[in-house]
PDB file of N, CA and C in Angstrom:
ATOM      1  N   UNK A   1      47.415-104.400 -29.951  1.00  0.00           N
ATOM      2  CA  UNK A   1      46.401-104.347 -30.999  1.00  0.00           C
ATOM      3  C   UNK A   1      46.225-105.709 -31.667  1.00  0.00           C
ATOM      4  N   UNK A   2      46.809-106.735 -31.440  1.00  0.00           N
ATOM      5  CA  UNK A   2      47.198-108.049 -31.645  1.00  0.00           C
ATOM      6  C   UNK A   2      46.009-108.665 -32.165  1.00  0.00           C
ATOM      7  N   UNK A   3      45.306-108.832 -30.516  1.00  0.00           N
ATOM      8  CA  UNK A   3      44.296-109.330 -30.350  1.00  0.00           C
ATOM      9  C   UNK A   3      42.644-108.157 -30.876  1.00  0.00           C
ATOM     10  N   UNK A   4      42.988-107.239 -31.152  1.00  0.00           N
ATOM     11  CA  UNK A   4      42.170-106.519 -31.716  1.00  0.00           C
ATOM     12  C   UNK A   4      41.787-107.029 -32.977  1.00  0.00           C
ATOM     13  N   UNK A   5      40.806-107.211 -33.607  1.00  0.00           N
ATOM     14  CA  UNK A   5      40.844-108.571 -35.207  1.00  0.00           C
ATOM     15  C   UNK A   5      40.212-107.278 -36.076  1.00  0.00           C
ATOM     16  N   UNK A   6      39.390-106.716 -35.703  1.00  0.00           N
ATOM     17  CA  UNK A   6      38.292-105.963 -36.601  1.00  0.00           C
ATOM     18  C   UNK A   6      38.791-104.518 -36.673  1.00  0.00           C
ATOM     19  N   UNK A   7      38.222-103.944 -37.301  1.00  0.00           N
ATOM     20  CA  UNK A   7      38.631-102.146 -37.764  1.00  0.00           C
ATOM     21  C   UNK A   7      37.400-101.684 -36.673  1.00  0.00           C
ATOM     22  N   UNK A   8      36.291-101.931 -35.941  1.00  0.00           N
ATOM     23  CA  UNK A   8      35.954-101.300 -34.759  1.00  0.00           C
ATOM     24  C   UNK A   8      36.482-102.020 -33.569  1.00  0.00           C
ATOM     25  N   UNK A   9      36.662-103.163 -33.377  1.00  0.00           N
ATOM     26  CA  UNK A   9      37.287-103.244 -31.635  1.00  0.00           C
ATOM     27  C   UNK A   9      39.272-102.288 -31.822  1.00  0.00           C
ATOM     28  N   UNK A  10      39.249-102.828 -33.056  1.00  0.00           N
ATOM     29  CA  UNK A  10      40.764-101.934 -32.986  1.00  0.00           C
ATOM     30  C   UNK A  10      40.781-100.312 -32.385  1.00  0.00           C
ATOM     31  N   UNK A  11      39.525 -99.681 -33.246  1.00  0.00           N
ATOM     32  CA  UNK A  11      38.815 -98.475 -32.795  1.00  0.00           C
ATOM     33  C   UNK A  11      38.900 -98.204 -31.443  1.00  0.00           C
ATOM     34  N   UNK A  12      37.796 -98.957 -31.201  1.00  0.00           N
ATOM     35  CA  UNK A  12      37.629 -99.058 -29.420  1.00  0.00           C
ATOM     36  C   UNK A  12      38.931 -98.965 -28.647  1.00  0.00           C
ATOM     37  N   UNK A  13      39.704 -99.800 -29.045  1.00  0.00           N
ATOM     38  CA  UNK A  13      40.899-100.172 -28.304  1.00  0.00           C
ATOM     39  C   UNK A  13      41.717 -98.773 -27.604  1.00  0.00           C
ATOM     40  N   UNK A  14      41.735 -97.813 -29.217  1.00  0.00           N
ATOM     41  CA  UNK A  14      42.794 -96.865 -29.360  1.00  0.00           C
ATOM     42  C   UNK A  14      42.096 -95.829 -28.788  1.00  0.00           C
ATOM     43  N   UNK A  15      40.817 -95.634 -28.422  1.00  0.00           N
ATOM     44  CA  UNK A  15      39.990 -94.884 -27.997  1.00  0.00           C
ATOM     45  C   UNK A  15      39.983 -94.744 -26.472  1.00  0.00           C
ATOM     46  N   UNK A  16      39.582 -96.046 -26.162  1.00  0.00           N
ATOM     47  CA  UNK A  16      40.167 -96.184 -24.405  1.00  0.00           C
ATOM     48  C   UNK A  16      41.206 -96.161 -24.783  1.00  0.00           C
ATOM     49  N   UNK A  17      42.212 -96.887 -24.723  1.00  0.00           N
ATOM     50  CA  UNK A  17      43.792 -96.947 -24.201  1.00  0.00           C
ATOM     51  C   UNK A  17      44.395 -95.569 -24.753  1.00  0.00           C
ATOM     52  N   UNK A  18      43.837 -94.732 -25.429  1.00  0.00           N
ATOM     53  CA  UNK A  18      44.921 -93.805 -25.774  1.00  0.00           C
ATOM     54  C   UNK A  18      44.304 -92.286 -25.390  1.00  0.00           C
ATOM     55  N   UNK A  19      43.331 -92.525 -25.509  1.00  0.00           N
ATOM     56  CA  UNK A  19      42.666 -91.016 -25.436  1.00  0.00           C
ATOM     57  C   UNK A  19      41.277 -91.156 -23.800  1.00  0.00           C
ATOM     58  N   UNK A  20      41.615 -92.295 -23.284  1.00  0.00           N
ATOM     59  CA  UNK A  20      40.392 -92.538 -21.883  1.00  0.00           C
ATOM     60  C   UNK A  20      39.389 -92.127 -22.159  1.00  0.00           C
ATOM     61  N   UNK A  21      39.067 -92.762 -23.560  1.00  0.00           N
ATOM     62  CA  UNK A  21      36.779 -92.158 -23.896  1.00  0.00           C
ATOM     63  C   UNK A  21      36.915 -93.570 -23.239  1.00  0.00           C
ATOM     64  N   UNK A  22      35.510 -93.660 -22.277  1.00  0.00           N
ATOM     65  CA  UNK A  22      34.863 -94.661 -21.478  1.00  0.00           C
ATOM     66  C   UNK A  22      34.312 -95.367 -22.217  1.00  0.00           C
ATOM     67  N   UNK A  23      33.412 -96.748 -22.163  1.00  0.00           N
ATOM     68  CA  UNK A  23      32.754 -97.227 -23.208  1.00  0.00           C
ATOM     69  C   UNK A  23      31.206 -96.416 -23.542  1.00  0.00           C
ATOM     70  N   UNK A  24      30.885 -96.082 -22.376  1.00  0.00           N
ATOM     71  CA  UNK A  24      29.573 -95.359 -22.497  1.00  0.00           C
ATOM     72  C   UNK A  24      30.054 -94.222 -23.424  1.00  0.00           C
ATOM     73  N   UNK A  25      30.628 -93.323 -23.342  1.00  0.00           N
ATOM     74  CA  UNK A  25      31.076 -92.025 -24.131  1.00  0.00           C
ATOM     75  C   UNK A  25      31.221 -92.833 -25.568  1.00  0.00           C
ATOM     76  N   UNK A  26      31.899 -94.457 -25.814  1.00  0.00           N
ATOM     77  CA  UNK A  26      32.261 -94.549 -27.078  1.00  0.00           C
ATOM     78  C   UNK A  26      30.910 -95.005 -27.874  1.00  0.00           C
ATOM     79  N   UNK A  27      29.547 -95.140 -26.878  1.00  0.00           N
ATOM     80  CA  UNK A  27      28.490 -95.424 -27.500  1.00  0.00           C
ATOM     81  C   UNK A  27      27.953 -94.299 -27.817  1.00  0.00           C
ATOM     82  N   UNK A  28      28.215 -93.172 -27.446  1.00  0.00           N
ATOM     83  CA  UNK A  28      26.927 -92.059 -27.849  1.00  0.00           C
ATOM     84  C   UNK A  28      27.955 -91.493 -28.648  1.00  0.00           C
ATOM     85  N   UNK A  29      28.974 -91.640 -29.267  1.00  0.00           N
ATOM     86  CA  UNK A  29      29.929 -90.729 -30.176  1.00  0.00           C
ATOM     87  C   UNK A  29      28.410 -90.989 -31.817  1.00  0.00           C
ATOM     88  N   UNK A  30      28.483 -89.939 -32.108  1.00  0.00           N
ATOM     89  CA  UNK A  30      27.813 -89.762 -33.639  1.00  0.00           C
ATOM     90  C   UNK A  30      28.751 -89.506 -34.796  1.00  0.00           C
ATOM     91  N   UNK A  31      27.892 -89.997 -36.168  1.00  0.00           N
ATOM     92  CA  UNK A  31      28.739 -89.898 -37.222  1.00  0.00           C
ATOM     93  C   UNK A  31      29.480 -87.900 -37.142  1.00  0.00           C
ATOM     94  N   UNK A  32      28.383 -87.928 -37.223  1.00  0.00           N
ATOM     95  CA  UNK A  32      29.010 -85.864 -37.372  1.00  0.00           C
ATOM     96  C   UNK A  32      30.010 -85.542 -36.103  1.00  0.00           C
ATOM     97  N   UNK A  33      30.233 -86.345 -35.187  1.00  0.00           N
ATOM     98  CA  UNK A  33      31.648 -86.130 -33.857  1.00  0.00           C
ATOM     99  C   UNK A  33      32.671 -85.926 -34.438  1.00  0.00           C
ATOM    100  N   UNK A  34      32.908 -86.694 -35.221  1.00  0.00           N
ATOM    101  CA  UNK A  34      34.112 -87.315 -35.933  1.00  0.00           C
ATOM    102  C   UNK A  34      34.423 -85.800 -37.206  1.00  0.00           C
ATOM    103  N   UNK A  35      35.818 -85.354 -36.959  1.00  0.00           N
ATOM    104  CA  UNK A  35      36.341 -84.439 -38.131  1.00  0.00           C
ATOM    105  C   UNK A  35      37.425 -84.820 -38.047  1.00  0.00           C
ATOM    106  N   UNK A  36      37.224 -85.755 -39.177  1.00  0.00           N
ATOM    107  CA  UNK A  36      38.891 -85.953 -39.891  1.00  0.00           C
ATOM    108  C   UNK A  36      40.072 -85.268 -40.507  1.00  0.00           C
ATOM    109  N   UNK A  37      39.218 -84.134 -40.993  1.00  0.00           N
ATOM    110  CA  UNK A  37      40.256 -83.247 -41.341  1.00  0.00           C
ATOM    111  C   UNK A  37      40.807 -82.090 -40.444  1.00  0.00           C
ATOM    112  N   UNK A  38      40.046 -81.834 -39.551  1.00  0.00           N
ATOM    113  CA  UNK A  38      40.733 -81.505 -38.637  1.00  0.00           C
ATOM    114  C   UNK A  38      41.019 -82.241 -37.451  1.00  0.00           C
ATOM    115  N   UNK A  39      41.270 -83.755 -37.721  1.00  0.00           N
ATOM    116  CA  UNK A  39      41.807 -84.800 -36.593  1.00  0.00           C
ATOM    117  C   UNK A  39      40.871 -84.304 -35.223  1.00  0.00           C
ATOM    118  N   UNK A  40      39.738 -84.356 -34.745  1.00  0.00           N
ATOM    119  CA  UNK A  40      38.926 -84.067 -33.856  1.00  0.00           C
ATOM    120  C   UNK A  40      38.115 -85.262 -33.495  1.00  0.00           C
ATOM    121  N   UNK A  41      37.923 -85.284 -32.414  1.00  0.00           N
ATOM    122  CA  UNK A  41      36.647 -86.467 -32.327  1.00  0.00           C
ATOM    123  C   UNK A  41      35.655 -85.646 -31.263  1.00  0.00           C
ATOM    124  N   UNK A  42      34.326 -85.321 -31.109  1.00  0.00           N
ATOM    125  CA  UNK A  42      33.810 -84.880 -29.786  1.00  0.00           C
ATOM    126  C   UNK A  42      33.134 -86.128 -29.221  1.00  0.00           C
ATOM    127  N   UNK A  43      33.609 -85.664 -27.886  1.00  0.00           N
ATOM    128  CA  UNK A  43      32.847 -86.811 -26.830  1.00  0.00           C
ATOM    129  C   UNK A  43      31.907 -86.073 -26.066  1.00  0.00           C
ATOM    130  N   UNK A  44      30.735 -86.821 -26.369  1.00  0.00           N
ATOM    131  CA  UNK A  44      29.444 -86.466 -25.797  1.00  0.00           C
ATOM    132  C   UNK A  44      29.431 -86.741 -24.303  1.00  0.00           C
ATOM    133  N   UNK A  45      29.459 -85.994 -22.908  1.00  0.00           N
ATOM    134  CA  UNK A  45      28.831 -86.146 -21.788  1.00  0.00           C
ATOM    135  C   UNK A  45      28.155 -85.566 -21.448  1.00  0.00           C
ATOM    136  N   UNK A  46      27.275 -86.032 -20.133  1.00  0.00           N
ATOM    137  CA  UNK A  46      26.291 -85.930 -19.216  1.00  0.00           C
ATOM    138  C   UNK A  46      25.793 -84.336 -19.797  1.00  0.00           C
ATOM    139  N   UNK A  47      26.721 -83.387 -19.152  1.00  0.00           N
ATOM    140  CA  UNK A  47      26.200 -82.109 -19.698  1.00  0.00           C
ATOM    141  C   UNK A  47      27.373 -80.975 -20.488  1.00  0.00           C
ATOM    142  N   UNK A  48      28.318 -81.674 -21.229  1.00  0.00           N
ATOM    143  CA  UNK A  48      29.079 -81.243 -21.943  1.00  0.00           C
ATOM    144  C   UNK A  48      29.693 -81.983 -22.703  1.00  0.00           C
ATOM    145  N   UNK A  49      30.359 -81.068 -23.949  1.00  0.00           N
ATOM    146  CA  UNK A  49      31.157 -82.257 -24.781  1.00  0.00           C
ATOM    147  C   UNK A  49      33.172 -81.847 -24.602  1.00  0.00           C
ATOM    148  N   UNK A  50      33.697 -82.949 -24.804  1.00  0.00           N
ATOM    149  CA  UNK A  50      35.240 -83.181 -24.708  1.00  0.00           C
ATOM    150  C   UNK A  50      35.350 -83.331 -26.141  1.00  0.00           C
ATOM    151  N   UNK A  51      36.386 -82.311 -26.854  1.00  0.00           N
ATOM    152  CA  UNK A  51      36.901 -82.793 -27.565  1.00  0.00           C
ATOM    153  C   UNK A  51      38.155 -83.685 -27.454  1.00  0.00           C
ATOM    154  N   UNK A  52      38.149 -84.477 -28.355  1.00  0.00           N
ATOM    155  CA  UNK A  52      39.592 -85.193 -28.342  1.00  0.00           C
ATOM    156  C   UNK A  52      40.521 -85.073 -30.042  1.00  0.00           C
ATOM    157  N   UNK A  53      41.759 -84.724 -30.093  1.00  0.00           N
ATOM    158  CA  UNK A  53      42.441 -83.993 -30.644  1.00  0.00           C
ATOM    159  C   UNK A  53      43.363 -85.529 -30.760  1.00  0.00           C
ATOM    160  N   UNK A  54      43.215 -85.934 -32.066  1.00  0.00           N
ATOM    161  CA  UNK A  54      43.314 -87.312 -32.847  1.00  0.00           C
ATOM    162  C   UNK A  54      44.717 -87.213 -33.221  1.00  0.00           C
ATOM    163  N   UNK A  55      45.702 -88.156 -32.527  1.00  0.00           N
ATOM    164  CA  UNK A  55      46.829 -88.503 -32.776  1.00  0.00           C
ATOM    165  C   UNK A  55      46.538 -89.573 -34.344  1.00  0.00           C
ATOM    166  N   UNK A  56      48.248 -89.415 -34.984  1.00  0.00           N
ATOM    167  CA  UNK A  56      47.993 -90.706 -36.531  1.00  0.00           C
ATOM    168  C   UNK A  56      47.475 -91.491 -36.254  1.00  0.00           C
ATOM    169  N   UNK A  57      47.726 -92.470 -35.027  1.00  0.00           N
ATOM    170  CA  UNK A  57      47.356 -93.848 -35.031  1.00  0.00           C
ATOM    171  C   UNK A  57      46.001 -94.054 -35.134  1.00  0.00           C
ATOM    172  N   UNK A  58      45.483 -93.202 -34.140  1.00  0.00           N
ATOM    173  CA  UNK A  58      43.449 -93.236 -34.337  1.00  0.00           C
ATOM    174  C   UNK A  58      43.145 -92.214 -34.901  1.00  0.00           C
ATOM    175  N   UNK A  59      44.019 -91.980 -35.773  1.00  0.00           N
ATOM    176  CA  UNK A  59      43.055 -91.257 -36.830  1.00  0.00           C
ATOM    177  C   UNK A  59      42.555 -92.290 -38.097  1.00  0.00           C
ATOM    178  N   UNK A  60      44.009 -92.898 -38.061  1.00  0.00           N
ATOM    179  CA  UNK A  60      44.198 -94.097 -39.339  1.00  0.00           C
ATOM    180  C   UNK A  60      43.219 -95.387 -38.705  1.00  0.00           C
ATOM    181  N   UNK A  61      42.796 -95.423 -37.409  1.00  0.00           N
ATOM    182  CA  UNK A  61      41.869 -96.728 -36.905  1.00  0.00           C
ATOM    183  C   UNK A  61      40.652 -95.946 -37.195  1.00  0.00           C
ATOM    184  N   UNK A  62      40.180 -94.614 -36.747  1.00  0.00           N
ATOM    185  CA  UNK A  62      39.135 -94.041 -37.583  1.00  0.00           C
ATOM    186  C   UNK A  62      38.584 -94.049 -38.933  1.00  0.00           C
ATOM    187  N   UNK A  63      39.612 -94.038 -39.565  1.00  0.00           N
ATOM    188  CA  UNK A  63      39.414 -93.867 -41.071  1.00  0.00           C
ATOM    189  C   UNK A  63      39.378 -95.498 -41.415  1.00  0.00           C
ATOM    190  N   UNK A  64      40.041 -96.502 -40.944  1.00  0.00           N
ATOM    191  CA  UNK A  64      39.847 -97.434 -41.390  1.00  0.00           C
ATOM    192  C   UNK A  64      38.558 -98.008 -41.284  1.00  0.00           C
ATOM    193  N   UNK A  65      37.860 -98.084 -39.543  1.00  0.00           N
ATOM    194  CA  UNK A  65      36.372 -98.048 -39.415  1.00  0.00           C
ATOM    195  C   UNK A  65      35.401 -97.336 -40.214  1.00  0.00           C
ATOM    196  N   UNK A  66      35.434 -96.217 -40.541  1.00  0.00           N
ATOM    197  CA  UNK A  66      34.429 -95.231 -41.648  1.00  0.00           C
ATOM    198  C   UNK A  66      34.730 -96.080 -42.497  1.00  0.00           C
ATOM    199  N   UNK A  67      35.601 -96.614 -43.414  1.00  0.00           N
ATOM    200  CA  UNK A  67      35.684 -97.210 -44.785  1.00  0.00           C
ATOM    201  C   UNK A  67      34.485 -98.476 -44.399  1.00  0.00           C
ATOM    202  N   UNK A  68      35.109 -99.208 -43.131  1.00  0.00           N
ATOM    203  CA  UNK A  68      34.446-100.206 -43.096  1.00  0.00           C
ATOM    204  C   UNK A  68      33.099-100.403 -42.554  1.00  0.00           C
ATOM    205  N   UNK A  69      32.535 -99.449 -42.296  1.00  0.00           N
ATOM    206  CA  UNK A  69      31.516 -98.982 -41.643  1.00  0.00           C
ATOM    207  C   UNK A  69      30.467 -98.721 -42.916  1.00  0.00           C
ATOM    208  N   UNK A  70      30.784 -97.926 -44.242  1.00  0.00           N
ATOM    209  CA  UNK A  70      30.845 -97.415 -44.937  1.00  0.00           C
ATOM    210  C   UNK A  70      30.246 -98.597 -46.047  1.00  0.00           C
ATOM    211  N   UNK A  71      31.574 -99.808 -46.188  1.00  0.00           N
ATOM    212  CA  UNK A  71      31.528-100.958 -46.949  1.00  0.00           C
ATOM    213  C   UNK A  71      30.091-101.922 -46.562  1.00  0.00           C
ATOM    214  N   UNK A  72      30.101-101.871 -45.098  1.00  0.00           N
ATOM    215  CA  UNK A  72      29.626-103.132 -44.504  1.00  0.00           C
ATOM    216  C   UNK A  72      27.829-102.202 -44.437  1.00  0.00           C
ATOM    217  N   UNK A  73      27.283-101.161 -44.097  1.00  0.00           N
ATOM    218  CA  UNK A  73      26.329-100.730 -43.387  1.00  0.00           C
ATOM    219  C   UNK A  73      26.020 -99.476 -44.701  1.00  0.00           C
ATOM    220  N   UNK A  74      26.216 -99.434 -45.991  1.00  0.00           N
ATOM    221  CA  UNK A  74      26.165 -98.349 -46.613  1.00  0.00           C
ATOM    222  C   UNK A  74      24.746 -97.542 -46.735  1.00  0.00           C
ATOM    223  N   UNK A  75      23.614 -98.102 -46.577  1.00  0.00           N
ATOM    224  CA  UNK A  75      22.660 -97.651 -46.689  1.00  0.00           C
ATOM    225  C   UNK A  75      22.005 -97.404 -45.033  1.00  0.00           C
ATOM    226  N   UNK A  76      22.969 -97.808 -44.051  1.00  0.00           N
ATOM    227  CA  UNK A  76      21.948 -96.747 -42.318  1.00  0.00           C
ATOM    228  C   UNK A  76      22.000 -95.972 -42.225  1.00  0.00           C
ATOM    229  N   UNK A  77      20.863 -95.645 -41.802  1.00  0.00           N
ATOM    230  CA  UNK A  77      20.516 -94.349 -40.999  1.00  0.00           C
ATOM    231  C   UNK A  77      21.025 -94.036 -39.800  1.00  0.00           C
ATOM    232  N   UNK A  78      21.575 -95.093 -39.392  1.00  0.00           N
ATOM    233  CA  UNK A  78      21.777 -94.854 -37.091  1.00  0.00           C
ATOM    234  C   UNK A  78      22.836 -93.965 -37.646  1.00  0.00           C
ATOM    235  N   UNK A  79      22.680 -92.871 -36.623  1.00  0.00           N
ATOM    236  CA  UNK A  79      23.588 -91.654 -36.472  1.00  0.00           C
ATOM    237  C   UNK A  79      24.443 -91.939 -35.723  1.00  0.00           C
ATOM    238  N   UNK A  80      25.060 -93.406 -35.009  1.00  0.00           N
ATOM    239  CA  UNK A  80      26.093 -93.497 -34.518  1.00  0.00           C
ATOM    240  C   UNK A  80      27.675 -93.544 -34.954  1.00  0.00           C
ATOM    241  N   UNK A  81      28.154 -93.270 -34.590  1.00  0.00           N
ATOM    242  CA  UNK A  81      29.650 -93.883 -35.248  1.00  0.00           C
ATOM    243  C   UNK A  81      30.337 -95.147 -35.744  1.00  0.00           C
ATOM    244  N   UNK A  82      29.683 -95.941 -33.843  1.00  0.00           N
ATOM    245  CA  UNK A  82      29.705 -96.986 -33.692  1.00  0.00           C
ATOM    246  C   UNK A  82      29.013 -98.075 -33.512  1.00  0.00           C
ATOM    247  N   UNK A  83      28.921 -98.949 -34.970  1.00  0.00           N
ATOM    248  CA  UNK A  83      27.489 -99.889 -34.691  1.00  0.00           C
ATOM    249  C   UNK A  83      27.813-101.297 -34.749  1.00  0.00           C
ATOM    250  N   UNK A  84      26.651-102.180 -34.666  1.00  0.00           N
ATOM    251  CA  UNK A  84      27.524-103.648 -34.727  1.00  0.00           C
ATOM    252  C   UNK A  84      25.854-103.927 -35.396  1.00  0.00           C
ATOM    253  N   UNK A  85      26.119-105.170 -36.195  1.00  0.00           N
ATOM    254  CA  UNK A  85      24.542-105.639 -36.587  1.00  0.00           C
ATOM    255  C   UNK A  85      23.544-106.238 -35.468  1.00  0.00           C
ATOM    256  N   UNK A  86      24.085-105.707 -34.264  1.00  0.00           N
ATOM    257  CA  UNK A  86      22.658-106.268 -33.447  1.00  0.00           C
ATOM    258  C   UNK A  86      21.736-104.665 -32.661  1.00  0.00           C
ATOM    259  N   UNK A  87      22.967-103.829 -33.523  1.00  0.00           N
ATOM    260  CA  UNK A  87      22.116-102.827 -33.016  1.00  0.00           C
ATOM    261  C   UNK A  87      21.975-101.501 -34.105  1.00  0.00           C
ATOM    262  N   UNK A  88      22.463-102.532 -35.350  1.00  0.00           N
ATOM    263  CA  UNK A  88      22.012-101.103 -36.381  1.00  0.00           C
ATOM    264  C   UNK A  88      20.721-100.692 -36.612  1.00  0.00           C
ATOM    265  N   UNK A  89      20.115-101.339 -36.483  1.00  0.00           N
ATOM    266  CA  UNK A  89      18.401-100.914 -37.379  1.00  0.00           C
ATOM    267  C   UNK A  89      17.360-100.221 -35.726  1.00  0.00           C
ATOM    268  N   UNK A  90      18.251-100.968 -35.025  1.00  0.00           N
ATOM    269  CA  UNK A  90      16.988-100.387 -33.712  1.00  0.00           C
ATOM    270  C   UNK A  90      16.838 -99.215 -33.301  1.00  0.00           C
ATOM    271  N   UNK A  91      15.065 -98.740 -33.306  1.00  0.00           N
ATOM    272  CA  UNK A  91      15.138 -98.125 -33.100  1.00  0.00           C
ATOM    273  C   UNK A  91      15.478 -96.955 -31.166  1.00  0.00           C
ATOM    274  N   UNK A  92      14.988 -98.382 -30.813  1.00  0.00           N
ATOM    275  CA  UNK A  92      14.974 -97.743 -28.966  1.00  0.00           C
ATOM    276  C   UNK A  92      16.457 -97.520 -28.469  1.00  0.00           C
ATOM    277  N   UNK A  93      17.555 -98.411 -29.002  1.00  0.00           N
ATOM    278  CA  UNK A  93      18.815 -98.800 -28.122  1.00  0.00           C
ATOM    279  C   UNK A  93      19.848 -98.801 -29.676  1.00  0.00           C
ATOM    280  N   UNK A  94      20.108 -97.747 -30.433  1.00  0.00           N
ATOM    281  CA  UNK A  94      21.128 -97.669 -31.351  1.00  0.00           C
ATOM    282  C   UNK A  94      22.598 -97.451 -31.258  1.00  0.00           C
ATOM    283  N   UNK A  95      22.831 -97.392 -29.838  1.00  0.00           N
ATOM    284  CA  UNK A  95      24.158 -97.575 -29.712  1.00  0.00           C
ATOM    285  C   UNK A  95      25.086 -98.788 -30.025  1.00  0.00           C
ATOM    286  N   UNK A  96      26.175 -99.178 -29.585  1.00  0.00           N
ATOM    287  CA  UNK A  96      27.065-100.204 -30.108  1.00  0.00           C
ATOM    288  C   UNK A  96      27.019-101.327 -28.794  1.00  0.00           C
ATOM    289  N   UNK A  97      26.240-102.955 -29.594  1.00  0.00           N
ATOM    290  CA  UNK A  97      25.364-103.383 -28.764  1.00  0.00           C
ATOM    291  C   UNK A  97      26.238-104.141 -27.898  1.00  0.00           C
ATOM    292  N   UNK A  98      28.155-104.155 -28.560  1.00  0.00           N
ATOM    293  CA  UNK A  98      29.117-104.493 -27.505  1.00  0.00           C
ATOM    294  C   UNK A  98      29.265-103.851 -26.197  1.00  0.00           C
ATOM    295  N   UNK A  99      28.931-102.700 -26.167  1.00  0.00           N
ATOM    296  CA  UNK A  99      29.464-101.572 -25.460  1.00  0.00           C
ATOM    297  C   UNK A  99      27.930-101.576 -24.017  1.00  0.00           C
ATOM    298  N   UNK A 100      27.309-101.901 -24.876  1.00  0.00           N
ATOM    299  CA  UNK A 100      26.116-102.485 -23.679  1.00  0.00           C
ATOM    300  C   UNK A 100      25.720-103.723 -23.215  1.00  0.00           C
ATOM    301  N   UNK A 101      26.361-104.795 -23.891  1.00  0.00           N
ATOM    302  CA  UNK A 101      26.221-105.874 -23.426  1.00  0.00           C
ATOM    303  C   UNK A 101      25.396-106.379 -23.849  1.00  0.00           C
ATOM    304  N   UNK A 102      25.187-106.904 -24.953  1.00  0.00           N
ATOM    305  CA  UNK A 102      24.866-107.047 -26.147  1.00  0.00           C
ATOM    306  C   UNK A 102      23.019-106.690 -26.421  1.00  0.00           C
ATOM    307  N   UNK A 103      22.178-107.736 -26.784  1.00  0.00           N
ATOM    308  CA  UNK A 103      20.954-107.727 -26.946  1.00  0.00           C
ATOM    309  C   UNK A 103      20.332-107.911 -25.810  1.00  0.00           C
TER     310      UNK A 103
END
């Protein structure tokens, strides 16, 4: 997690490496996926969803991203989870514009 610097690549990190969401799955995750209180995350595929059943560590990289997500983006609308400023406001491609390679 060293080299992880931010409260979303840390995210990302614990997401693949711990629970195998793909990057595509970690772009279409939405704010409403995410239940913290019942430690849940759903992963959106092709034609079904996976839940994933949130160990401490990414729950606490979750919660740290929402704060900062929260701090940094308080007034968006993108229904994603996961955003970066090159792809908050758009409307065609609102996923996380790391996760696609950028702009």
């Amino acid at each position: 997690m060293g080299q992880a610097r931010t409260p979303l690549h840390r995210l990302l990190l614990g997401l693949v490496a711990i629970h195998a969401v793909t990057p595509t799955q970690a772009a279409r995750i939405r704010l409403d996926d995410a239940d913290l209180a019942r430690g849940q995350l759903i992963i959106r595929q092709r034609y079904h969803r996976r839940t994933v059943y949130l160990d401490p560590l990414t729950s606490e990289l979750l919660t740290d991203w929402l704060r900062e997500r929260q701090r940094t983006w308080l007034t968006s609308a993108n229904p994603h989870l996961l955003v970066t400023s090159q792809k908050l406001c758009h409307i065609l491609f609102p996923q996380v514009a790391a996760l696609r390679g950028g702009c």
